[in-house]
PDB file of N, CA and C in Angstrom:
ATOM      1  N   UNK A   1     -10.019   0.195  25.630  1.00  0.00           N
ATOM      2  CA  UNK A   1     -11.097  -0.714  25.904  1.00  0.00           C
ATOM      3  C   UNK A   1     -10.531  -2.134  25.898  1.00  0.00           C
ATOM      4  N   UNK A   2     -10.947  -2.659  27.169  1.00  0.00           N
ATOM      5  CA  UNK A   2     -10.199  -4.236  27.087  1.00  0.00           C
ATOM      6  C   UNK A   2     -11.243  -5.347  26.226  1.00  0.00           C
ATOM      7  N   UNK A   3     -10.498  -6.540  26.247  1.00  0.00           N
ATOM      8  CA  UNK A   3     -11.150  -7.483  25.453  1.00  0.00           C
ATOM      9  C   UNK A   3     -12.512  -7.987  26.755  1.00  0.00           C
ATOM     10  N   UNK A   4     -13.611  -8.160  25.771  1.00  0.00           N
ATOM     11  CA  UNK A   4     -14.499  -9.014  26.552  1.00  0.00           C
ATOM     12  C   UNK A   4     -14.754  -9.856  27.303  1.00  0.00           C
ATOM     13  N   UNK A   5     -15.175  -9.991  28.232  1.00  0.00           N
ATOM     14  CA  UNK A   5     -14.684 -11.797  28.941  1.00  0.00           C
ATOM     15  C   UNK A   5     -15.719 -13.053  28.485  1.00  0.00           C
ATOM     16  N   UNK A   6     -14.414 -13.803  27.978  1.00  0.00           N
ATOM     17  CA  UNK A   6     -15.118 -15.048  26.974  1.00  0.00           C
ATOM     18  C   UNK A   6     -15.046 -14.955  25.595  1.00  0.00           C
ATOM     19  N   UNK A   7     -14.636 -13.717  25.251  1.00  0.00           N
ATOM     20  CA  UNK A   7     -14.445 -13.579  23.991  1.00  0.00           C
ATOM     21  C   UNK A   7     -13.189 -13.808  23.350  1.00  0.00           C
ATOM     22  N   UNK A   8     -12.898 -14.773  22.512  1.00  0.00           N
ATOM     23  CA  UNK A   8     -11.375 -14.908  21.934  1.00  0.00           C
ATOM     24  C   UNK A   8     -11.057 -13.845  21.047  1.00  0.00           C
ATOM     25  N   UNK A   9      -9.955 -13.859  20.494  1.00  0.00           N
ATOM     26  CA  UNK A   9      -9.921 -12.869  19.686  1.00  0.00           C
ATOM     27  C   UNK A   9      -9.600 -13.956  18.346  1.00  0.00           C
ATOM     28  N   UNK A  10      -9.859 -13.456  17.421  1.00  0.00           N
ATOM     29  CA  UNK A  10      -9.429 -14.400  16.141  1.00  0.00           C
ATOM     30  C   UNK A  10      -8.062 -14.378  15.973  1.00  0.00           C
ATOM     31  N   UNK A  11      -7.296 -15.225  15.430  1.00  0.00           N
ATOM     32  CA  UNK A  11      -6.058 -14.783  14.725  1.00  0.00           C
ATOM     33  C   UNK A  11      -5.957 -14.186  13.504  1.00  0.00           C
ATOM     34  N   UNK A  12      -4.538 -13.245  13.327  1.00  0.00           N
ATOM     35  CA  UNK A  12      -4.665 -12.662  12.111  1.00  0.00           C
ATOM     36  C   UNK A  12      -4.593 -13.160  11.178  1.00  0.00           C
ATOM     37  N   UNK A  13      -5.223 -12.569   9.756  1.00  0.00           N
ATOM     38  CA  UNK A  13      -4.709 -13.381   9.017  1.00  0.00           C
ATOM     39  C   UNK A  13      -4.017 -12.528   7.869  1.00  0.00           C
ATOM     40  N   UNK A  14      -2.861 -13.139   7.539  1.00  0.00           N
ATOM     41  CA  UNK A  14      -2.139 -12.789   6.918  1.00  0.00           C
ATOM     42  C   UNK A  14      -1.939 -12.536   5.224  1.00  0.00           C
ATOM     43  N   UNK A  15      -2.807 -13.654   4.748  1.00  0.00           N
ATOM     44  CA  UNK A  15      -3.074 -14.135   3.121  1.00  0.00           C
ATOM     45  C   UNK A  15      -4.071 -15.080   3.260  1.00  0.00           C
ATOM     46  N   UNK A  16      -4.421 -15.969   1.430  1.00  0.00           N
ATOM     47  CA  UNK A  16      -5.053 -16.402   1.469  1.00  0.00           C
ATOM     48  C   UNK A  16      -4.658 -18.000   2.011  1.00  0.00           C
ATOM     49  N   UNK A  17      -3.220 -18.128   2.431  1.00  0.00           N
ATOM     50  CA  UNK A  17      -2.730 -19.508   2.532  1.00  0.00           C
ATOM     51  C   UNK A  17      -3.560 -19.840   4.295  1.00  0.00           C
ATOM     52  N   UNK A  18      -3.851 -18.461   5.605  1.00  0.00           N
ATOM     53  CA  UNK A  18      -4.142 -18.664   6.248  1.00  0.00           C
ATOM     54  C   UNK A  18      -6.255 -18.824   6.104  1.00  0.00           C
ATOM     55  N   UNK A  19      -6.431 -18.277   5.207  1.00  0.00           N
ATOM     56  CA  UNK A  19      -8.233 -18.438   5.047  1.00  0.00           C
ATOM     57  C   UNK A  19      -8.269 -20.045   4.358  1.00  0.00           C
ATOM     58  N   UNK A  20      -7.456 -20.638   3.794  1.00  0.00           N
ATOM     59  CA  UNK A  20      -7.499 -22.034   3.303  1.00  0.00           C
ATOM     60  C   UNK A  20      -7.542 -23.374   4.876  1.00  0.00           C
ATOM     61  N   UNK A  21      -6.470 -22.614   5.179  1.00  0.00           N
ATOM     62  CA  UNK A  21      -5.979 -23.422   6.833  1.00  0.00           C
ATOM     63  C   UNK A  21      -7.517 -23.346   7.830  1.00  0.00           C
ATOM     64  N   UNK A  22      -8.040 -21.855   7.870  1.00  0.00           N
ATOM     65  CA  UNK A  22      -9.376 -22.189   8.655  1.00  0.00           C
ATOM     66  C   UNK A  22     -10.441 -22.872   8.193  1.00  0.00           C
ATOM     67  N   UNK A  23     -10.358 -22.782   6.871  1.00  0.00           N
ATOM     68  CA  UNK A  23     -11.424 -23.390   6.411  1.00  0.00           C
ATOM     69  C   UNK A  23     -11.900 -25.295   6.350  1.00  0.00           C
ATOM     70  N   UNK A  24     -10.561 -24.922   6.417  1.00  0.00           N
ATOM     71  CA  UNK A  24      -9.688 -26.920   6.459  1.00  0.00           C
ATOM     72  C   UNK A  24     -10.291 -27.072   8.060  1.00  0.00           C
ATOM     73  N   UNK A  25      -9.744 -26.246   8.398  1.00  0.00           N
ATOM     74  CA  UNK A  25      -9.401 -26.551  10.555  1.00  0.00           C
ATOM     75  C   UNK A  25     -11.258 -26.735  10.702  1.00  0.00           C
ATOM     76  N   UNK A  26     -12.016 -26.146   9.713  1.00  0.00           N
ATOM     77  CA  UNK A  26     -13.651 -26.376   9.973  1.00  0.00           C
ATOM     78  C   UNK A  26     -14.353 -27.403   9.745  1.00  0.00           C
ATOM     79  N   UNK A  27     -13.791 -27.788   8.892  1.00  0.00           N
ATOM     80  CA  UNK A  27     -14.429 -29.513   8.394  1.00  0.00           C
ATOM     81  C   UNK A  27     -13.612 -30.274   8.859  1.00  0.00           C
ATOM     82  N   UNK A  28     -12.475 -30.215   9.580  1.00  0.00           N
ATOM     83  CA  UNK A  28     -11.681 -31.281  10.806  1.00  0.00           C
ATOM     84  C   UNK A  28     -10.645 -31.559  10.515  1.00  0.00           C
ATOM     85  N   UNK A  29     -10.153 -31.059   9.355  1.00  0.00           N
ATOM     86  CA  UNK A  29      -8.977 -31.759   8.739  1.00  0.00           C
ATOM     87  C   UNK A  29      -7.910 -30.777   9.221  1.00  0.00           C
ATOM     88  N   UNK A  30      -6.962 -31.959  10.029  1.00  0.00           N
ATOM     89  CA  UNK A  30      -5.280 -31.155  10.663  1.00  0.00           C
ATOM     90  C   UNK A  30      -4.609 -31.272   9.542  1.00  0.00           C
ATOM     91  N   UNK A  31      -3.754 -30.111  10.265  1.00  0.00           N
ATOM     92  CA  UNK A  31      -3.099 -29.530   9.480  1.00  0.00           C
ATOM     93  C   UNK A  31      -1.768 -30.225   9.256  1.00  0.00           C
ATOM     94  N   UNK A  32      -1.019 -30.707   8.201  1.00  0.00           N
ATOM     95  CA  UNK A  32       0.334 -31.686   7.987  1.00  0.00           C
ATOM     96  C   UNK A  32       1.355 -30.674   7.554  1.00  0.00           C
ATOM     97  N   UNK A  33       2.732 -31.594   7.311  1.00  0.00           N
ATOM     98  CA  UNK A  33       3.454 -30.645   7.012  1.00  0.00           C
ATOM     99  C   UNK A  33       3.463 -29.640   5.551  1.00  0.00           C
ATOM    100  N   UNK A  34       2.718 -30.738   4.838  1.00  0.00           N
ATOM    101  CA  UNK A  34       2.236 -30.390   3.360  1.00  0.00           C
ATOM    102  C   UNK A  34       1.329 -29.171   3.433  1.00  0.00           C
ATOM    103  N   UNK A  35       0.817 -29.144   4.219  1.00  0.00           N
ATOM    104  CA  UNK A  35      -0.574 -27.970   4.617  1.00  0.00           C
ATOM    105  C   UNK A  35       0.562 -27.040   4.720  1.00  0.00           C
ATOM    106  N   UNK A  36       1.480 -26.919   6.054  1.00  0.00           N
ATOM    107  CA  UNK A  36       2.179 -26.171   6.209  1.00  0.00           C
ATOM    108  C   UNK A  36       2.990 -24.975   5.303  1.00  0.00           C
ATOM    109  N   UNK A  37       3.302 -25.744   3.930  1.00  0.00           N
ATOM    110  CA  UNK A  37       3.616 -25.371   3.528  1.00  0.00           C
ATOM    111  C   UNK A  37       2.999 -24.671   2.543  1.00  0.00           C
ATOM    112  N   UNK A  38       1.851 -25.231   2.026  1.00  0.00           N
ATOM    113  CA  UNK A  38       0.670 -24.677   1.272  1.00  0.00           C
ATOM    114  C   UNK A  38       0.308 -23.444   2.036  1.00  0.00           C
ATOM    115  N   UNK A  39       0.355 -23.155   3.064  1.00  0.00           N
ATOM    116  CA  UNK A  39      -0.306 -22.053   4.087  1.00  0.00           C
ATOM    117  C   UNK A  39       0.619 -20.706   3.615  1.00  0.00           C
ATOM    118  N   UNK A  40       2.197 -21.595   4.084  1.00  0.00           N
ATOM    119  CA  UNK A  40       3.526 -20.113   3.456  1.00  0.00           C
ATOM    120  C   UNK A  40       3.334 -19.497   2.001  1.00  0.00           C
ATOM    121  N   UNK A  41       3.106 -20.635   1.163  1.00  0.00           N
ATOM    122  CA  UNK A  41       3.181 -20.443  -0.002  1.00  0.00           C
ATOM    123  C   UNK A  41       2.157 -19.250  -0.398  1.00  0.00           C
ATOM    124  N   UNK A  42       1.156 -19.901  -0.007  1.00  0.00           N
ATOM    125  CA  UNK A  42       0.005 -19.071  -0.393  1.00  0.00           C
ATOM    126  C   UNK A  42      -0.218 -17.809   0.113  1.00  0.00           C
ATOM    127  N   UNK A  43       0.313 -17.613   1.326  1.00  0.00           N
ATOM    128  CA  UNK A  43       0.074 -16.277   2.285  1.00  0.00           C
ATOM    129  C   UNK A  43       1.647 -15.230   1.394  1.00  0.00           C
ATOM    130  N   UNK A  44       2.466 -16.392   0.640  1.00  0.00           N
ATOM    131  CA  UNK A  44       3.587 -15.405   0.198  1.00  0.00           C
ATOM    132  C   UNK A  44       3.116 -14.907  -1.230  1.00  0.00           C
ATOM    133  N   UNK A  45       2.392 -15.765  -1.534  1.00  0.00           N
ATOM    134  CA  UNK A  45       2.235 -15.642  -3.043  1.00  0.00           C
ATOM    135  C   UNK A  45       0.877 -14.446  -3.351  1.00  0.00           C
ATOM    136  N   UNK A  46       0.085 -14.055  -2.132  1.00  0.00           N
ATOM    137  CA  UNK A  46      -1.219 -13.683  -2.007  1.00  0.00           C
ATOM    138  C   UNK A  46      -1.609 -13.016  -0.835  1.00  0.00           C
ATOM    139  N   UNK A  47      -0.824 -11.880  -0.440  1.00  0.00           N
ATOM    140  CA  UNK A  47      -0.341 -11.320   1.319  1.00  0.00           C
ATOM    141  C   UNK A  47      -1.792 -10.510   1.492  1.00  0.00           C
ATOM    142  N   UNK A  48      -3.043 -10.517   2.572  1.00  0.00           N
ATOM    143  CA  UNK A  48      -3.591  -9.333   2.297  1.00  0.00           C
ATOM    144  C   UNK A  48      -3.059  -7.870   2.650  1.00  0.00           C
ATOM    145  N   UNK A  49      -2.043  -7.702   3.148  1.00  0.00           N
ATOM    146  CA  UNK A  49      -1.387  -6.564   3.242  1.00  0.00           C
ATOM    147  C   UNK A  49      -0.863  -5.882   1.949  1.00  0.00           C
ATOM    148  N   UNK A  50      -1.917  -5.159   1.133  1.00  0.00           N
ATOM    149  CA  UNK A  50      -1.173  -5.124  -0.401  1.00  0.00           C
ATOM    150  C   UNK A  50      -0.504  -3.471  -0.465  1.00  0.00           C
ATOM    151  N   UNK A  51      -0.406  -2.800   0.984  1.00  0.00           N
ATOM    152  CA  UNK A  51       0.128  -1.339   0.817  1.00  0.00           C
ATOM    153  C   UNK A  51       1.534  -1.628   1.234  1.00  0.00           C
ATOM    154  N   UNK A  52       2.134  -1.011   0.273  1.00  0.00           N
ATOM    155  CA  UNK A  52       3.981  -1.058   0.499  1.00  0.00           C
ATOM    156  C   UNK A  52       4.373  -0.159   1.228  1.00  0.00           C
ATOM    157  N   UNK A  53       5.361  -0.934   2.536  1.00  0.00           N
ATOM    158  CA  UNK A  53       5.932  -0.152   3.198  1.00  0.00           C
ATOM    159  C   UNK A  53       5.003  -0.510   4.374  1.00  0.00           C
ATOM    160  N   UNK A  54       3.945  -1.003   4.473  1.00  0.00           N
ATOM    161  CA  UNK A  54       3.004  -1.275   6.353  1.00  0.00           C
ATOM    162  C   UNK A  54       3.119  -2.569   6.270  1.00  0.00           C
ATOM    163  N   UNK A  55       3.203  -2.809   7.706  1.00  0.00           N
ATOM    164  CA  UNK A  55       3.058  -4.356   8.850  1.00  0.00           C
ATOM    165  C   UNK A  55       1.706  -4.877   8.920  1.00  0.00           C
ATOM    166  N   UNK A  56       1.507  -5.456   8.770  1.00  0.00           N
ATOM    167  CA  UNK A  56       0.323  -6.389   9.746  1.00  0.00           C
ATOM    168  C   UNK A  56       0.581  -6.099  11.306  1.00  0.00           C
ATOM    169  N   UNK A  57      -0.670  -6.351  12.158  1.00  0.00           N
ATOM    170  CA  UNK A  57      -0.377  -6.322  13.359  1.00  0.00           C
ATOM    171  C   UNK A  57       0.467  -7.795  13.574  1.00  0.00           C
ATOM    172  N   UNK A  58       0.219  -8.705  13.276  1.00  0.00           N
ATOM    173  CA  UNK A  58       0.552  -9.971  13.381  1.00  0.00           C
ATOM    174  C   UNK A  58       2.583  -9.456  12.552  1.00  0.00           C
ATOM    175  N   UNK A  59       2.505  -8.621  11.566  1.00  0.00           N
ATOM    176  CA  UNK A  59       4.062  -8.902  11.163  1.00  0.00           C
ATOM    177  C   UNK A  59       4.531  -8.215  12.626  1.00  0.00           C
ATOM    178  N   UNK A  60       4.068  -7.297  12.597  1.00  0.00           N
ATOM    179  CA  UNK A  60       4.760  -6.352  13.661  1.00  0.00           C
ATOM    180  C   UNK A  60       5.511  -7.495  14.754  1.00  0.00           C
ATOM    181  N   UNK A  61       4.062  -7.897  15.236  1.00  0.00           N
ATOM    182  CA  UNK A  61       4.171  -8.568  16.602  1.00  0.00           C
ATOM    183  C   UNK A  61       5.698  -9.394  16.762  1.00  0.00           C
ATOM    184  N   UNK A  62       5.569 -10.427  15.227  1.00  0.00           N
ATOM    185  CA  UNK A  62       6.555 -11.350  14.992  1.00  0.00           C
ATOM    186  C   UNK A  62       7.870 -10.686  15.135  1.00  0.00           C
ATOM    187  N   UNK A  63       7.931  -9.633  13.808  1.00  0.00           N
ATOM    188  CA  UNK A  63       9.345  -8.959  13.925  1.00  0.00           C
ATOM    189  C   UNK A  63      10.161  -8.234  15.451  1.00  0.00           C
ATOM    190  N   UNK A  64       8.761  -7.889  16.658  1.00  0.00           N
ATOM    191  CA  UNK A  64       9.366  -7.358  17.481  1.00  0.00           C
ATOM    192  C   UNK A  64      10.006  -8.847  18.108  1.00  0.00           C
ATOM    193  N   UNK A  65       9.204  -9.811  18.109  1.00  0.00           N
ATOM    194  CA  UNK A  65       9.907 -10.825  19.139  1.00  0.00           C
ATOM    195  C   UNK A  65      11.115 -11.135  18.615  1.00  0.00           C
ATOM    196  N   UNK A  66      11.260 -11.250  17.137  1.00  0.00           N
ATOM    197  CA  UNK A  66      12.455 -11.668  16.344  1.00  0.00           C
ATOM    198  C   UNK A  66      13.705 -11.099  16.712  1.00  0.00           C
ATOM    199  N   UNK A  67      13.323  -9.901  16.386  1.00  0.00           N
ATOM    200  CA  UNK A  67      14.620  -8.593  16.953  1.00  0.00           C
ATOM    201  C   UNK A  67      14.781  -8.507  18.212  1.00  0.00           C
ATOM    202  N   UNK A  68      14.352  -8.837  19.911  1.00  0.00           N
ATOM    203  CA  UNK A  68      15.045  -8.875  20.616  1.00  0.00           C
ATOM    204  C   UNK A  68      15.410 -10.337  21.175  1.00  0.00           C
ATOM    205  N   UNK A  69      15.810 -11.612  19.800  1.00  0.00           N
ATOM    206  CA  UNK A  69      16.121 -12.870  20.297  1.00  0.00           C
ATOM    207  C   UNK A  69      17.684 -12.390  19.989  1.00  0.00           C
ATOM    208  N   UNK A  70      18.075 -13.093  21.138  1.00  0.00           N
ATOM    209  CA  UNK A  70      19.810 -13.140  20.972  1.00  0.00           C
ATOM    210  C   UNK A  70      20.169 -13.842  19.255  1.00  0.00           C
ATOM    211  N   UNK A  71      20.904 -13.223  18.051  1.00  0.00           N
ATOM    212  CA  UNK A  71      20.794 -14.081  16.966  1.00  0.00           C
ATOM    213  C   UNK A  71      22.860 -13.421  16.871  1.00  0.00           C
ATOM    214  N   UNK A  72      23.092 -14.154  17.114  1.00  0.00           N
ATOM    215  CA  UNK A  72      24.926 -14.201  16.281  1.00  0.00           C
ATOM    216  C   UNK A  72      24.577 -14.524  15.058  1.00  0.00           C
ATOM    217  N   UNK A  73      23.957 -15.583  14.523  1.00  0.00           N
ATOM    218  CA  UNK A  73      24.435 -16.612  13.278  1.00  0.00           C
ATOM    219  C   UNK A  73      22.940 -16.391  12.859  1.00  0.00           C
ATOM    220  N   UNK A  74      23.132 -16.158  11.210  1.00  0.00           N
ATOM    221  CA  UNK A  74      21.444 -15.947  10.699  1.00  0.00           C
ATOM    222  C   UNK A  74      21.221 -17.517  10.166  1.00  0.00           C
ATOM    223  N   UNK A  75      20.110 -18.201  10.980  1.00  0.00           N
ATOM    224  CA  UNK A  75      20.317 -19.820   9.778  1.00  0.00           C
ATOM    225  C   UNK A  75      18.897 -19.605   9.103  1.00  0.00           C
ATOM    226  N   UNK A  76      19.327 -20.270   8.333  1.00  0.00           N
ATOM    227  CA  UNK A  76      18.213 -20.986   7.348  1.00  0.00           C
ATOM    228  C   UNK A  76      16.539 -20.511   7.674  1.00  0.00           C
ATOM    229  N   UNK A  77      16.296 -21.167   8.218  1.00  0.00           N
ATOM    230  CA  UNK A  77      14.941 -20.347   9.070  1.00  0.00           C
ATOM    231  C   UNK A  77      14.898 -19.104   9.395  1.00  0.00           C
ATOM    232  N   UNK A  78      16.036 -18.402  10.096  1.00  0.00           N
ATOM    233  CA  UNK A  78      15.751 -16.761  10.006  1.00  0.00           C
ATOM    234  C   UNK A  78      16.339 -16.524   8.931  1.00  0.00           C
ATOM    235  N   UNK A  79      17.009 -16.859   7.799  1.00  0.00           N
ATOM    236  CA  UNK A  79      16.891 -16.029   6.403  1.00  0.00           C
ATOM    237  C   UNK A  79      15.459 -16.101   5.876  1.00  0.00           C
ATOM    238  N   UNK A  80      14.530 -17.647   5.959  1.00  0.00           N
ATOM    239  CA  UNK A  80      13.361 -17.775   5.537  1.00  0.00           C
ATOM    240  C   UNK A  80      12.244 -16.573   6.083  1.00  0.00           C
ATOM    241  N   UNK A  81      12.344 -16.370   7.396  1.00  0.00           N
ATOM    242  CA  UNK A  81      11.035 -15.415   8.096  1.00  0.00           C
ATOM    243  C   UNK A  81      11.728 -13.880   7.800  1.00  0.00           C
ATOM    244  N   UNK A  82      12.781 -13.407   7.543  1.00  0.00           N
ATOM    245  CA  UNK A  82      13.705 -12.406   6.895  1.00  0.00           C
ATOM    246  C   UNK A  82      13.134 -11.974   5.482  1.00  0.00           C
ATOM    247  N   UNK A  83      12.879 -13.244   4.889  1.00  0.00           N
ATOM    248  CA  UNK A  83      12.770 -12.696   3.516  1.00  0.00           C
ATOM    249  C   UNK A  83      11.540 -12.866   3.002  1.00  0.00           C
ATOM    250  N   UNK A  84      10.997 -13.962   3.558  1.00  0.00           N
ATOM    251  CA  UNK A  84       9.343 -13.361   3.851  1.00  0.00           C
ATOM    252  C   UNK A  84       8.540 -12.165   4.393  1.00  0.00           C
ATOM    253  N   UNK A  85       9.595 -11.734   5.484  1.00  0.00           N
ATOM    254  CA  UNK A  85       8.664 -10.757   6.111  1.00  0.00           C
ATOM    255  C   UNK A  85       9.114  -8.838   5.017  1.00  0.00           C
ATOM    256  N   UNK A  86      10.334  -9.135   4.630  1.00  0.00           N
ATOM    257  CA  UNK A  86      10.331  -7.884   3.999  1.00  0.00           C
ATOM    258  C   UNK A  86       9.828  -8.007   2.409  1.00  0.00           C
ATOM    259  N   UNK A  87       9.655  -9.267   1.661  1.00  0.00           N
ATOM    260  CA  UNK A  87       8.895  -9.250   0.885  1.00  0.00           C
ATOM    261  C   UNK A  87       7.201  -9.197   0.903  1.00  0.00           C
ATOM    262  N   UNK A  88       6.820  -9.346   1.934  1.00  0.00           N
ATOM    263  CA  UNK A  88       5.188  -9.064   2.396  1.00  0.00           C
ATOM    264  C   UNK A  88       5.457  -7.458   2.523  1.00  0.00           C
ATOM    265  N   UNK A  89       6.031  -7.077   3.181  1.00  0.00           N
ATOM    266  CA  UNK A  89       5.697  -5.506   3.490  1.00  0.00           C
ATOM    267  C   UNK A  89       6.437  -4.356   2.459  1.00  0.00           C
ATOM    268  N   UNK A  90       6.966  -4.860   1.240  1.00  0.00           N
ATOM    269  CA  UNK A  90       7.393  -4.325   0.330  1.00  0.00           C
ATOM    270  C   UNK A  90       7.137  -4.672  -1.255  1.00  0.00           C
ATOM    271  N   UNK A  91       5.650  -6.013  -1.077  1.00  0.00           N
ATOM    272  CA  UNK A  91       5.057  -6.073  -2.390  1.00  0.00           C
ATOM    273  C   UNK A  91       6.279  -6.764  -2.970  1.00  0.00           C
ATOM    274  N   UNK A  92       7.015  -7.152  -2.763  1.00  0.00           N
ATOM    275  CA  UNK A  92       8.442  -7.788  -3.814  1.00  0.00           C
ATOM    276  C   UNK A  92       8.214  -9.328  -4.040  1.00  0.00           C
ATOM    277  N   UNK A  93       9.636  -9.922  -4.700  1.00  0.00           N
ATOM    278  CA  UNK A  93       9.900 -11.168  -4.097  1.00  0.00           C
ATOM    279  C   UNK A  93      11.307 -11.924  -4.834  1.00  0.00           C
ATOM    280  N   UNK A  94      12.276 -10.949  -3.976  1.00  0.00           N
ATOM    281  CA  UNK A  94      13.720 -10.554  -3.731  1.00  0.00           C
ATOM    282  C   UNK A  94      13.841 -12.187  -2.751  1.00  0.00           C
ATOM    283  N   UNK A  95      14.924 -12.866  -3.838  1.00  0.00           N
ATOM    284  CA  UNK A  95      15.475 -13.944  -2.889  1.00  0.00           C
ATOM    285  C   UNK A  95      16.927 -14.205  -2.969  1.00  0.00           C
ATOM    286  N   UNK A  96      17.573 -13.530  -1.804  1.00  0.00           N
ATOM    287  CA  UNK A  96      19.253 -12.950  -1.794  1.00  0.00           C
ATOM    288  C   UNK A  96      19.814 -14.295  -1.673  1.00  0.00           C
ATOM    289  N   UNK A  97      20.942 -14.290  -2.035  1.00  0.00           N
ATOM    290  CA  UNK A  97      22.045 -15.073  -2.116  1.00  0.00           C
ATOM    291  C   UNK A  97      22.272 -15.557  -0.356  1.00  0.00           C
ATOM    292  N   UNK A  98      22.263 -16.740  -0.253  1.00  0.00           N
ATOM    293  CA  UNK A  98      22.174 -17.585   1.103  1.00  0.00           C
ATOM    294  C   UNK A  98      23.921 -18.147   1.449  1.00  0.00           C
ATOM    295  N   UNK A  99      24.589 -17.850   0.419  1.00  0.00           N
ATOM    296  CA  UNK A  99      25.768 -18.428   0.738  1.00  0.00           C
ATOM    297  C   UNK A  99      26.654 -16.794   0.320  1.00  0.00           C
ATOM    298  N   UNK A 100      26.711 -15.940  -0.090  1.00  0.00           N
ATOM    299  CA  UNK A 100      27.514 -14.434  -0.317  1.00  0.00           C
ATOM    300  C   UNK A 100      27.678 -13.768   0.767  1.00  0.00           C
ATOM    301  N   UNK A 101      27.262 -14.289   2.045  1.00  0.00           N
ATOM    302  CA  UNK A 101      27.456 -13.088   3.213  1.00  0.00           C
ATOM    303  C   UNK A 101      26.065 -12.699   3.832  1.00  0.00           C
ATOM    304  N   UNK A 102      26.532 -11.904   4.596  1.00  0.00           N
ATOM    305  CA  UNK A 102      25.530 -11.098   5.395  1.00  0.00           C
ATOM    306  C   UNK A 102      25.060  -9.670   5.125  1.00  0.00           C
ATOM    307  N   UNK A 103      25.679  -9.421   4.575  1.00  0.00           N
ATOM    308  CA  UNK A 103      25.581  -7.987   3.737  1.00  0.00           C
ATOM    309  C   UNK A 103      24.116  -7.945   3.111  1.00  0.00           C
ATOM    310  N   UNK A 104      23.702  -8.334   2.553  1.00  0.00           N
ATOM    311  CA  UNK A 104      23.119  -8.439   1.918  1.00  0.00           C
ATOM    312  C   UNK A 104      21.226  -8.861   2.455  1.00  0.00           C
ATOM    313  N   UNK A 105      21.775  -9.782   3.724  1.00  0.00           N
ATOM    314  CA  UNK A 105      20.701 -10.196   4.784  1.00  0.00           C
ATOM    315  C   UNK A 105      20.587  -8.687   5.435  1.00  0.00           C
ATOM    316  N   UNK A 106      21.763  -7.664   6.124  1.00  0.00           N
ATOM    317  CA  UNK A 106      21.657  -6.981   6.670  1.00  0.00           C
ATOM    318  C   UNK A 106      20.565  -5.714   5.840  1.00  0.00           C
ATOM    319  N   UNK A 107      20.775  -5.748   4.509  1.00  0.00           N
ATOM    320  CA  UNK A 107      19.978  -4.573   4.253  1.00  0.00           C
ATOM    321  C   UNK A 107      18.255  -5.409   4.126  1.00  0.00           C
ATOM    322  N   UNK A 108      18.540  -6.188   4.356  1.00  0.00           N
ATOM    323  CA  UNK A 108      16.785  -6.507   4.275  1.00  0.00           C
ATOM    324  C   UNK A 108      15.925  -6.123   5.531  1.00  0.00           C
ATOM    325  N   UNK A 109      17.116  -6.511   6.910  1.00  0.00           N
ATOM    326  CA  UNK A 109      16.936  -5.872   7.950  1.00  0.00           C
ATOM    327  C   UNK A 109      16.638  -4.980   8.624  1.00  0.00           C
ATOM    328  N   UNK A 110      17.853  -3.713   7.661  1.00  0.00           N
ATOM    329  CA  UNK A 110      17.408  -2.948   7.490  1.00  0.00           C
ATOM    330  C   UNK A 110      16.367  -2.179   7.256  1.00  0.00           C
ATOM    331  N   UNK A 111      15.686  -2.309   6.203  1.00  0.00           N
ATOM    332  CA  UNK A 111      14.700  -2.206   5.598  1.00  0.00           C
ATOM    333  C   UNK A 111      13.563  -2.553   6.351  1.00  0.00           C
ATOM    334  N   UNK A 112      13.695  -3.778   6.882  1.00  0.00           N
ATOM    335  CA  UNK A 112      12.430  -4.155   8.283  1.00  0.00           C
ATOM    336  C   UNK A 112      12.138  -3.162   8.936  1.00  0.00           C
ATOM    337  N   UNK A 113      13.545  -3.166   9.800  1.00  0.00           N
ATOM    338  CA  UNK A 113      13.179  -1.882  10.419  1.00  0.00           C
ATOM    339  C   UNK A 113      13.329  -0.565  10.541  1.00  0.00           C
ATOM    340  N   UNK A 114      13.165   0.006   9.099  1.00  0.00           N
ATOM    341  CA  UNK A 114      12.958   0.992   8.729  1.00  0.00           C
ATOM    342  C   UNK A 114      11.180   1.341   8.937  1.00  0.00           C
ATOM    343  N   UNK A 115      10.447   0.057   8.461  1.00  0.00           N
ATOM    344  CA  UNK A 115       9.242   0.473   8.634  1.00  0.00           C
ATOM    345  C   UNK A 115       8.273  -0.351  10.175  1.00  0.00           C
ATOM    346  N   UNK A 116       9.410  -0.846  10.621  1.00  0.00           N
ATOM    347  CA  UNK A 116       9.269  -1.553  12.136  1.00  0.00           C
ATOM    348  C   UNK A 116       8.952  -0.071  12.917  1.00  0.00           C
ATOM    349  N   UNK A 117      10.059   0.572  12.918  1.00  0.00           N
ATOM    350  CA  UNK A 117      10.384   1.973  13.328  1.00  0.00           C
ATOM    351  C   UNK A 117       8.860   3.436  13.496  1.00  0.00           C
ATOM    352  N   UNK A 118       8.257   2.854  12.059  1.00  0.00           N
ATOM    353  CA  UNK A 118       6.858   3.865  12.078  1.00  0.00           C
ATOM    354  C   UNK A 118       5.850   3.630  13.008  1.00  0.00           C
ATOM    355  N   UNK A 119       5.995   2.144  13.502  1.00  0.00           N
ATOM    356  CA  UNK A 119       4.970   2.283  14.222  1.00  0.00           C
ATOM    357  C   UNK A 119       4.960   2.336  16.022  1.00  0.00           C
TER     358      UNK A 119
END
């Protein structure tokens, strides 16, 4: 069944850092970088995805685009959405060593898509 015409679809939401952001975005107030970060925090600290081992449609979506970007070099930002995204879908909050290698990035990866894979 397709989407309606005229009808948006909402965005997902992920935690409570994204129900703070709409609620803000309703009484007019944009969003800064401070928000920004209040949004991660909170959606990391408070995921509604609380079954271990499942995606969000929204993680899914992300991780598929992630995994077919050309990546040689993991920086900073993809260790950040790396270790966010397998600590949301594994209830944890595992924060690996950023300077020891890749080893270590790789099994988180792993692990992504281990449960990337189920669906």
């Amino acid at each position: 069944m397709g989407r309606k015409k005229g009808v948006k679809n909402k965005p997902q939401m992920t935690g409570i850092g994204d129900v703070v952001k709409a609620f803000t975005q309703s009484l007019g107030i944009k969003q800064c970088e401070g928000c920004s970060r209040r949004q991660k925090f909170l959606n990391k600290a408070f995921p509604f995805n609380n079954i271990k081992g499942e995606m969000t449609q929204q993680q899914f979506e992300d991780w598929g685009a992630y995994r077919v970007a050309d990546k040689n070099i993991i920086l900073d930002s993809d260790m950040d959405f790396i270790e966010d995204t397998y600590n949301a879908i594994n209830i944890t909050s595992l924060e690996p060593c950023r300077s020891c290698g890749g080893e270590g990035w790789l099994q988180l990866i792993k692990g992504i898509e281990k449960v990337y894979a189920k669906y």
